[in-house]
C-alpha atoms as a PDB file:
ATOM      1  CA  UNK A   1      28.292  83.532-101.254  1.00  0.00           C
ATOM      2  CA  UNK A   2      25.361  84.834 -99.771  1.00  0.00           C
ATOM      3  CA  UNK A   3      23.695  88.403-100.326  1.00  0.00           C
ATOM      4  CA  UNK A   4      24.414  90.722 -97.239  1.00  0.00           C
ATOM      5  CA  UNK A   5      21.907  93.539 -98.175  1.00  0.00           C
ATOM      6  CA  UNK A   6      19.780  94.535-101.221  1.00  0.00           C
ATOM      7  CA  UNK A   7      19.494  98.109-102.912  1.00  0.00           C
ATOM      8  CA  UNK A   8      16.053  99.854-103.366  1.00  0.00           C
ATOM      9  CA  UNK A   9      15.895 102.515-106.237  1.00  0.00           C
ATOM     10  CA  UNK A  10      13.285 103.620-108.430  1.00  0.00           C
ATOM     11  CA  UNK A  11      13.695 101.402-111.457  1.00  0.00           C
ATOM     12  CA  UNK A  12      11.674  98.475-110.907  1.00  0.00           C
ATOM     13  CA  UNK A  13      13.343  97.228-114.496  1.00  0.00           C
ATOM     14  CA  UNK A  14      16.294  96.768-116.376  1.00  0.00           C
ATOM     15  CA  UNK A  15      15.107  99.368-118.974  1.00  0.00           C
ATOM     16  CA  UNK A  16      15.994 102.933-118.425  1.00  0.00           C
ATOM     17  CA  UNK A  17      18.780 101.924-115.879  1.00  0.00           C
ATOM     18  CA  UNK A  18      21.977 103.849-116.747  1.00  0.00           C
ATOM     19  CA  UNK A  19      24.412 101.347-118.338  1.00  0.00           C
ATOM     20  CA  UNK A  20      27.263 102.857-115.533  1.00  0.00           C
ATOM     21  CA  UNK A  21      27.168 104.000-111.899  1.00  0.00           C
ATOM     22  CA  UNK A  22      27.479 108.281-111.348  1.00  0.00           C
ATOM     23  CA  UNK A  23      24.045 109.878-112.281  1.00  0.00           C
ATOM     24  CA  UNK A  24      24.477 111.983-108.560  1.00  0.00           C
ATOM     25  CA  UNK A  25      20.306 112.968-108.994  1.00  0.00           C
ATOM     26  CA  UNK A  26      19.500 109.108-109.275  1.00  0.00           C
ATOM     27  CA  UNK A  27      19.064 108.211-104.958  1.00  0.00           C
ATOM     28  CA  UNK A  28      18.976 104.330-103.580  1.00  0.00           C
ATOM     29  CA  UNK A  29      19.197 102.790-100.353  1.00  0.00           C
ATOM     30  CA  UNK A  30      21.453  99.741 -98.940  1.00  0.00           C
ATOM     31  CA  UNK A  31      18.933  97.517 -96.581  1.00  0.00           C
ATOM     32  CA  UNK A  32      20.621  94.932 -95.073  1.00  0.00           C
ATOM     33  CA  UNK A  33      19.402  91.277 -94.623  1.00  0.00           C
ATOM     34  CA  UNK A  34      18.575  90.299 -90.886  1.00  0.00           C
ATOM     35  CA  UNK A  35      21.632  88.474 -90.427  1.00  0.00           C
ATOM     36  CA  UNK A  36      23.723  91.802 -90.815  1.00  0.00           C
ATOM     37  CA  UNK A  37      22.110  94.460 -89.306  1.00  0.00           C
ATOM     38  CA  UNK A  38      24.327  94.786 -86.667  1.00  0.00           C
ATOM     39  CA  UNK A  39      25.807  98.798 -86.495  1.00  0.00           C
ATOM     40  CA  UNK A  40      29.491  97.802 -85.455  1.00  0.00           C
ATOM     41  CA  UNK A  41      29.168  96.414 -89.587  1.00  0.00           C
ATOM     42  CA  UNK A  42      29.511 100.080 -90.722  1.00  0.00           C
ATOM     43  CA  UNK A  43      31.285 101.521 -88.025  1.00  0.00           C
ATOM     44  CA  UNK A  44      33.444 104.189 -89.711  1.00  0.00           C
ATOM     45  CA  UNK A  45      31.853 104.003 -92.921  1.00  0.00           C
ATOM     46  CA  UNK A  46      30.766 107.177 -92.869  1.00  0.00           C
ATOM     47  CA  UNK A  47      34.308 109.040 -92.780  1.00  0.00           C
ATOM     48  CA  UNK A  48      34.160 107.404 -96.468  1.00  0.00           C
ATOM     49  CA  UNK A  49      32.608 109.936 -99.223  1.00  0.00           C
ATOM     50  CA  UNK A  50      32.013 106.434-101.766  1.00  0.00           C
ATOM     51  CA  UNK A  51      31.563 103.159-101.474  1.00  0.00           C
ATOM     52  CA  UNK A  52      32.205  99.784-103.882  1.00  0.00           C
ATOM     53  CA  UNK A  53      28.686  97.645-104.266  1.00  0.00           C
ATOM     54  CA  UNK A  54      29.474  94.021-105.308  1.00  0.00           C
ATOM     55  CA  UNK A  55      26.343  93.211-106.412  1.00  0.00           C
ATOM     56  CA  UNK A  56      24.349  90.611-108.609  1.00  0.00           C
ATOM     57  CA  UNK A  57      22.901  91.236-112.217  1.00  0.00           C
ATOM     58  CA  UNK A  58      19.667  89.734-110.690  1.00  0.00           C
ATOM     59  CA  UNK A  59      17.828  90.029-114.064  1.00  0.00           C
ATOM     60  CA  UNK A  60      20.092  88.768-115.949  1.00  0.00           C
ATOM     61  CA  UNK A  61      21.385  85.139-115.282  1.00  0.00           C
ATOM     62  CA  UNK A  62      20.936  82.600-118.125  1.00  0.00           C
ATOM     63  CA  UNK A  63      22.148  78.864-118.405  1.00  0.00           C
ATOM     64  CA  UNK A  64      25.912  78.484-119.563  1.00  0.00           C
ATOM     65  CA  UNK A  65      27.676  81.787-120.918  1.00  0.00           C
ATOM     66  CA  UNK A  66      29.305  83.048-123.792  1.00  0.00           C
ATOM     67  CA  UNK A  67      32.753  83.850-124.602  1.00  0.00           C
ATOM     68  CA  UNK A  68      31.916  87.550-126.821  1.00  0.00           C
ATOM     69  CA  UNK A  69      29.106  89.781-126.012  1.00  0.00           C
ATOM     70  CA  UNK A  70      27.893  92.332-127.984  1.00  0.00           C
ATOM     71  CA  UNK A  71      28.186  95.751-126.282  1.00  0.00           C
ATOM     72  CA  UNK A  72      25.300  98.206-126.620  1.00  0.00           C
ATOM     73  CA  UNK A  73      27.946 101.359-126.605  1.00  0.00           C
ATOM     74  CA  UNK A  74      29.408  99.897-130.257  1.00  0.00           C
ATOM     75  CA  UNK A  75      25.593  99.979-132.183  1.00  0.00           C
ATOM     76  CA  UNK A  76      24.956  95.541-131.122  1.00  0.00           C
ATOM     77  CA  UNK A  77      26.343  94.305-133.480  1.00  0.00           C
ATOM     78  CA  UNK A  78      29.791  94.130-132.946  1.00  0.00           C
ATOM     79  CA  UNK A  79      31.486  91.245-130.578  1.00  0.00           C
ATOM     80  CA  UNK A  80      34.094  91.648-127.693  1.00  0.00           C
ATOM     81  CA  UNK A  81      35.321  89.637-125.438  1.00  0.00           C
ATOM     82  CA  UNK A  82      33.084  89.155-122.155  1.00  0.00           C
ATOM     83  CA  UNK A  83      36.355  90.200-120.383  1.00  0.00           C
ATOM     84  CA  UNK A  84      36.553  93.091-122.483  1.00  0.00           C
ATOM     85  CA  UNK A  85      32.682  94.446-121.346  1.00  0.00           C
ATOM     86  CA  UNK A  86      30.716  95.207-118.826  1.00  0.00           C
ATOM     87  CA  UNK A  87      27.713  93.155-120.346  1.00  0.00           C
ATOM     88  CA  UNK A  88      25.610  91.385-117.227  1.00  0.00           C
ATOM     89  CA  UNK A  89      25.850  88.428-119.248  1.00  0.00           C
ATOM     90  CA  UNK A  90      29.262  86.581-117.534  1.00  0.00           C
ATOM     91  CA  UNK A  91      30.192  83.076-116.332  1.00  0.00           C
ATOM     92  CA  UNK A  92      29.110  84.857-112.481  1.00  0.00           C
ATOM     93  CA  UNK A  93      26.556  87.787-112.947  1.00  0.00           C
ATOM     94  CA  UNK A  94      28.481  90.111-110.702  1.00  0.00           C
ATOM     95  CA  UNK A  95      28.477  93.337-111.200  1.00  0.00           C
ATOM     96  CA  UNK A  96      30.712  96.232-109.391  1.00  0.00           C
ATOM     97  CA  UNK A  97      29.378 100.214-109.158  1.00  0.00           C
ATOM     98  CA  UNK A  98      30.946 103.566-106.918  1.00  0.00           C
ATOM     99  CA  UNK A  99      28.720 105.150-105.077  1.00  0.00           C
ATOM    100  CA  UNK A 100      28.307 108.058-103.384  1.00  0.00           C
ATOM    101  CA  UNK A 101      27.829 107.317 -99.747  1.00  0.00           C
ATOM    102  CA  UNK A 102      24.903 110.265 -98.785  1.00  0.00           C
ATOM    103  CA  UNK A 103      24.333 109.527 -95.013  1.00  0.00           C
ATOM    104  CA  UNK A 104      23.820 106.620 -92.943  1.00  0.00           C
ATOM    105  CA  UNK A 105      20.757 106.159 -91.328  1.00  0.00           C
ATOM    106  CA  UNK A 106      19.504 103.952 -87.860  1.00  0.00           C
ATOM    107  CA  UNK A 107      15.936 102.364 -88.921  1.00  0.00           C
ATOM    108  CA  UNK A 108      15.030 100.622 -85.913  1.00  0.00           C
ATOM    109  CA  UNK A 109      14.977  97.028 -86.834  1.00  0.00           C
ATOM    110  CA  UNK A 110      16.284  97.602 -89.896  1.00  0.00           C
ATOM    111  CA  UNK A 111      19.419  98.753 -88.419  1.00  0.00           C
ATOM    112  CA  UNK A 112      21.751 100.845 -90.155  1.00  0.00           C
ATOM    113  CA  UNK A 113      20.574 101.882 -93.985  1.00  0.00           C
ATOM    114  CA  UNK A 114      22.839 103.602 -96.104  1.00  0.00           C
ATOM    115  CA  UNK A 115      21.754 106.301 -98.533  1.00  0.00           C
ATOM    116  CA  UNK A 116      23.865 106.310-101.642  1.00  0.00           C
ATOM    117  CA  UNK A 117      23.146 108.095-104.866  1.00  0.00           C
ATOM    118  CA  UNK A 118      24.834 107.452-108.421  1.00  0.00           C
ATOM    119  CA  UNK A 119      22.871 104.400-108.235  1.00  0.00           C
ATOM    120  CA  UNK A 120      22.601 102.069-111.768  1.00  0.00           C
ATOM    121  CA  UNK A 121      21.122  98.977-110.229  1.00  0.00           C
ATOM    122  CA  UNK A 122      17.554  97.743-110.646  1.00  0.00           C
ATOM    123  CA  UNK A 123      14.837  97.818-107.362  1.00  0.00           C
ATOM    124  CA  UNK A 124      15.940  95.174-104.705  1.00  0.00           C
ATOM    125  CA  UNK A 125      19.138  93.879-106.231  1.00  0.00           C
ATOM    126  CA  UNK A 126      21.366  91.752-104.377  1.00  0.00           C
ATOM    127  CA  UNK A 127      24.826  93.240-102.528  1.00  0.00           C
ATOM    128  CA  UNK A 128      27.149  90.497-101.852  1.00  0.00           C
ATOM    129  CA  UNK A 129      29.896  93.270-100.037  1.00  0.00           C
ATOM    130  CA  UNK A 130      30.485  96.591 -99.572  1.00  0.00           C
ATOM    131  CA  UNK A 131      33.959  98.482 -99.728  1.00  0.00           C
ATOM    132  CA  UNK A 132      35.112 101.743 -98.860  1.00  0.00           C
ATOM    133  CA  UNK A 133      36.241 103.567-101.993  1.00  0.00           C
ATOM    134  CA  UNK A 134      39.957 104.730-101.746  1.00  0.00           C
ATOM    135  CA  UNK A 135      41.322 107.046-104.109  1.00  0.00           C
ATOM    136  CA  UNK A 136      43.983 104.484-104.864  1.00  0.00           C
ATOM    137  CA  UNK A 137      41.363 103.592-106.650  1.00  0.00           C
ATOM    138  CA  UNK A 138      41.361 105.969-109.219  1.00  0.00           C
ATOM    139  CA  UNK A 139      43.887 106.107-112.177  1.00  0.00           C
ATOM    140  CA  UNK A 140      43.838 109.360-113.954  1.00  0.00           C
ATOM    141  CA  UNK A 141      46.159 107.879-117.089  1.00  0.00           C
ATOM    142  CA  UNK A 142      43.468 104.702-117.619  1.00  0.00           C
ATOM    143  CA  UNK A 143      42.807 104.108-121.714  1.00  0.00           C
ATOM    144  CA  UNK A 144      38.557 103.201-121.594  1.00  0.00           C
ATOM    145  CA  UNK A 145      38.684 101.130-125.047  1.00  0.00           C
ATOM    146  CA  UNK A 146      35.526 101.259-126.756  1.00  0.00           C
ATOM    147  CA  UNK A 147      34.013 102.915-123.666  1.00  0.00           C
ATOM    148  CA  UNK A 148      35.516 106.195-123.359  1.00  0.00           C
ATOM    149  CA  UNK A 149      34.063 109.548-123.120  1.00  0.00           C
ATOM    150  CA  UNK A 150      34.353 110.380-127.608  1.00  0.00           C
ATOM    151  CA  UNK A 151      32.224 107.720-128.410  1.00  0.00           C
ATOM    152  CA  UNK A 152      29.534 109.325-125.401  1.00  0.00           C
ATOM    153  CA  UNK A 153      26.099 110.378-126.928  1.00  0.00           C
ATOM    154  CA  UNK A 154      23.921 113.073-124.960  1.00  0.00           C
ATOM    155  CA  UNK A 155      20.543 113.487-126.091  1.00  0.00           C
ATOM    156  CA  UNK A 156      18.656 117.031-125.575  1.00  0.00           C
ATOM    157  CA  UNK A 157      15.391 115.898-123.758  1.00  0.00           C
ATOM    158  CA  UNK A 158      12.078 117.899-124.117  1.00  0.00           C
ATOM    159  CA  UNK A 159       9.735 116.907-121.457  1.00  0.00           C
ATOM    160  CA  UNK A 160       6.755 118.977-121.241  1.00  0.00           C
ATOM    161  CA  UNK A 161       6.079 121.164-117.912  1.00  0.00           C
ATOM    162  CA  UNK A 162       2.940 119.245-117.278  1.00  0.00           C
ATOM    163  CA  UNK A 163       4.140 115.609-117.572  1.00  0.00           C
ATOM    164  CA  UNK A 164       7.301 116.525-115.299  1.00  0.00           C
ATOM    165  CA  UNK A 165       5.098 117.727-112.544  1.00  0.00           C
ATOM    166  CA  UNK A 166       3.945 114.427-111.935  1.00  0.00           C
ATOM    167  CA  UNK A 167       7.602 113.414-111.224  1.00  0.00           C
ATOM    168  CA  UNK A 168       7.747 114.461-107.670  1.00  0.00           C
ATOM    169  CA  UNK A 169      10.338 116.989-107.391  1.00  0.00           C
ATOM    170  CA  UNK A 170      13.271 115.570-105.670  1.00  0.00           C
ATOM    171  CA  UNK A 171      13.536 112.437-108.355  1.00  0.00           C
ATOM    172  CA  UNK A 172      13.451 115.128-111.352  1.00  0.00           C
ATOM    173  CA  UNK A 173      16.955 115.628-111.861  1.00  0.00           C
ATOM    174  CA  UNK A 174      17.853 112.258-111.895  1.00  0.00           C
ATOM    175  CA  UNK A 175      15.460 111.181-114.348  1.00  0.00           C
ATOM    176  CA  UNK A 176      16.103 113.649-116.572  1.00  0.00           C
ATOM    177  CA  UNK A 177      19.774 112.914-116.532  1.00  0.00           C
ATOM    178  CA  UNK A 178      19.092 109.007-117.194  1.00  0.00           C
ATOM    179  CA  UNK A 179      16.811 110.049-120.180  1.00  0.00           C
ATOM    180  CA  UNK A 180      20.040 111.973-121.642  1.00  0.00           C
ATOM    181  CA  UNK A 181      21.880 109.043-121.289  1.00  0.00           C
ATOM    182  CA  UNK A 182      19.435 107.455-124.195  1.00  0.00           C
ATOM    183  CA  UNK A 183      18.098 104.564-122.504  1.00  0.00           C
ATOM    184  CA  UNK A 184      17.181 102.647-126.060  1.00  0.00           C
ATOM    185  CA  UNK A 185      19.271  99.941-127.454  1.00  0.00           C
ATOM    186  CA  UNK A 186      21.983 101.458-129.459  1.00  0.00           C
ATOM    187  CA  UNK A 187      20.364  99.918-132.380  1.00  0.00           C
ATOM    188  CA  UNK A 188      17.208 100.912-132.517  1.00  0.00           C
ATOM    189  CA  UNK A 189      16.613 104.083-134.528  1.00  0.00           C
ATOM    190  CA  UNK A 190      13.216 104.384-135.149  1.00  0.00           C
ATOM    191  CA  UNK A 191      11.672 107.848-134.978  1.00  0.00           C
ATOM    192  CA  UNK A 192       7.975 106.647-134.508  1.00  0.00           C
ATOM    193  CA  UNK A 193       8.715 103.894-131.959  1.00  0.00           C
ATOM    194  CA  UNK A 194       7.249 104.674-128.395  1.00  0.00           C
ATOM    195  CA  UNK A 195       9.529 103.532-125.332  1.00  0.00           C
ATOM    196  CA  UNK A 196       7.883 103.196-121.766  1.00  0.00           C
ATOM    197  CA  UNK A 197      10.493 103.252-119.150  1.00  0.00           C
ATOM    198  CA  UNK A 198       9.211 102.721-115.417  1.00  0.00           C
ATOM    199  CA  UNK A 199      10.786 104.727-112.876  1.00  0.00           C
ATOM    200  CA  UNK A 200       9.264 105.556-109.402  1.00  0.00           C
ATOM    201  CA  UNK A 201       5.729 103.896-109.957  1.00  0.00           C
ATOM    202  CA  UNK A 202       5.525 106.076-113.335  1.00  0.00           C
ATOM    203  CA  UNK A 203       5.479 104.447-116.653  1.00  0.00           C
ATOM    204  CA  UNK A 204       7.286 107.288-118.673  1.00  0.00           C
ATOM    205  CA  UNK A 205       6.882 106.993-122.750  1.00  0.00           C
ATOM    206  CA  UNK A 206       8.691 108.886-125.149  1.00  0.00           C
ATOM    207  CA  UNK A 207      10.052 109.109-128.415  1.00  0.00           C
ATOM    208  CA  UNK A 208      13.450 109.942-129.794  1.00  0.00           C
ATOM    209  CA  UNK A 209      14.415 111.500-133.267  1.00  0.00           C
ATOM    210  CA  UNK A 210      17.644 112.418-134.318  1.00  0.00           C
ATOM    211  CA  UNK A 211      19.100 114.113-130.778  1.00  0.00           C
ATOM    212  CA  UNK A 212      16.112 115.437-128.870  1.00  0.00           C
ATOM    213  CA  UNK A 213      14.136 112.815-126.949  1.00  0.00           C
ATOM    214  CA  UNK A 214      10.498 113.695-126.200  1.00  0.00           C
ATOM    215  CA  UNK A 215       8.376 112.915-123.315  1.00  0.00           C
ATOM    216  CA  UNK A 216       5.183 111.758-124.801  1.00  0.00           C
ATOM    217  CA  UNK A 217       3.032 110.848-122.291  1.00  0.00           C
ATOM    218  CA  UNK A 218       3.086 109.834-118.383  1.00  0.00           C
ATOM    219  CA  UNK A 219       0.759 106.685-116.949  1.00  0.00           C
ATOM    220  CA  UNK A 220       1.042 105.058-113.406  1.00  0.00           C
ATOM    221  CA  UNK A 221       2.071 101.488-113.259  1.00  0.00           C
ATOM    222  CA  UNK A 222      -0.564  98.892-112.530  1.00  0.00           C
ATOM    223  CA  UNK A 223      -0.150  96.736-109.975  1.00  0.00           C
ATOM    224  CA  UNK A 224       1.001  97.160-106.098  1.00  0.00           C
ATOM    225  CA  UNK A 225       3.223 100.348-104.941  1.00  0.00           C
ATOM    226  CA  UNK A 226       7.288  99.494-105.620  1.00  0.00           C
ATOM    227  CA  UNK A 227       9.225  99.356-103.053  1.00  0.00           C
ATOM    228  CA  UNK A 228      12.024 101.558-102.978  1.00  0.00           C
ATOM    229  CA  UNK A 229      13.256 105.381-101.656  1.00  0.00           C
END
């Protein structure tokens, strides 16, 4: 297979990015390679509301795999089945996320760009195909194992007024929602430990005790701009 298109988003790493697709305030774009840049590609797309991106855990490949994986959601230390998980570490890194389908865009020779949002994919990821999303797809009476919504775990985030205003405003809601989402390791507990999480060119640090996670502190990124929306 060969990647048709890559996403773009605002999390140049692996850290921060929510562990499923649906956070609506998170915003990416679908660039596609040369080869497939031709408009008739995505002709009627756009009567669709969401999309399926095949993708590839670009991050995440390693030599040989492993038949159990230990799942962040149940603490790291418990095994499943790789079948049983969603963990980017499979036989074929694939991964598969919804998306909301925002607009499609003409960019010159870029061609046609979709703007999705809902986006849990790293900056420049590869898209081996896109799908319309049908609501076939959806089964309302589907049991989510160890991944359903009891075992979900919001945190209350306090990020001071000053900090967020260097968050320019349109990216705000989404990063505050992926913050809720507790971006640590399900493991790691430890009050006085400071995270940095990079998102949009910003390193963003905080802390987390108990339930409320608190943005410490706010530092740009060294190095060249990241590309993305």
């Amino acid at each position: 297979m060969q990647a048709i298109a890559r996403v773009y988003t605002d999390f140049p790493s692996k850290f921060g990015v929510p562990r499923q697709s649906g956070v609506t305030g998170l915003r990416g774009e679908v660039v596609f390679e040369p080869p497939f840049r031709h408009p008739d590609a995505v002709r009627g797309l756009e009567a669709f509301s969401h999309i399926w991106l095949i993708w590839q855990f670009s991050l995440a490949q390693r030599e040989g795999w492993s038949a159990t994986v230990r799942p962040p959601r149940l603490g790291g230390n418990v095994r499943v089945g790789v079948f049983a998980s969603r963990s980017p570490f499979r036989p074929n890194p694939i991964g598969l996320s919804s998306v909301r389908l925002e607009g499609i865009e003409t960019r010159g020779a870029q061609g046609p760009v979709l703007l999705i949002s809902g986006v849990d994919m790293v900056d420049g990821t590869p898209v081996y195909d896109i799908k319309p999303y049908l609501r076939a797809d959806a089964h309302m009476d589907a049991r989510e194992g160890f991944s359903g919504p009891a075992r979900e775990h919001a945190l209350r985030v306090d990020f001071p007024p000053d900090l967020l205003s260097r968050i320019p405003e349109g990216l705000r809601a989404g990063l505050l929602e992926a913050l809720r989402q507790d971006p640590r390791p399900s493991y790691q507990e430890d009050p006085s430990r400071l995270y940095g999480m990079p998102f949009a060119g910003q390193d963003v640090r905080f802390t987390v005790e108990g339930d409320v996670l608190t943005v410490r502190e706010i530092g740009a990124i060294p190095g060249p701009p990241i590309q993305g929306v």
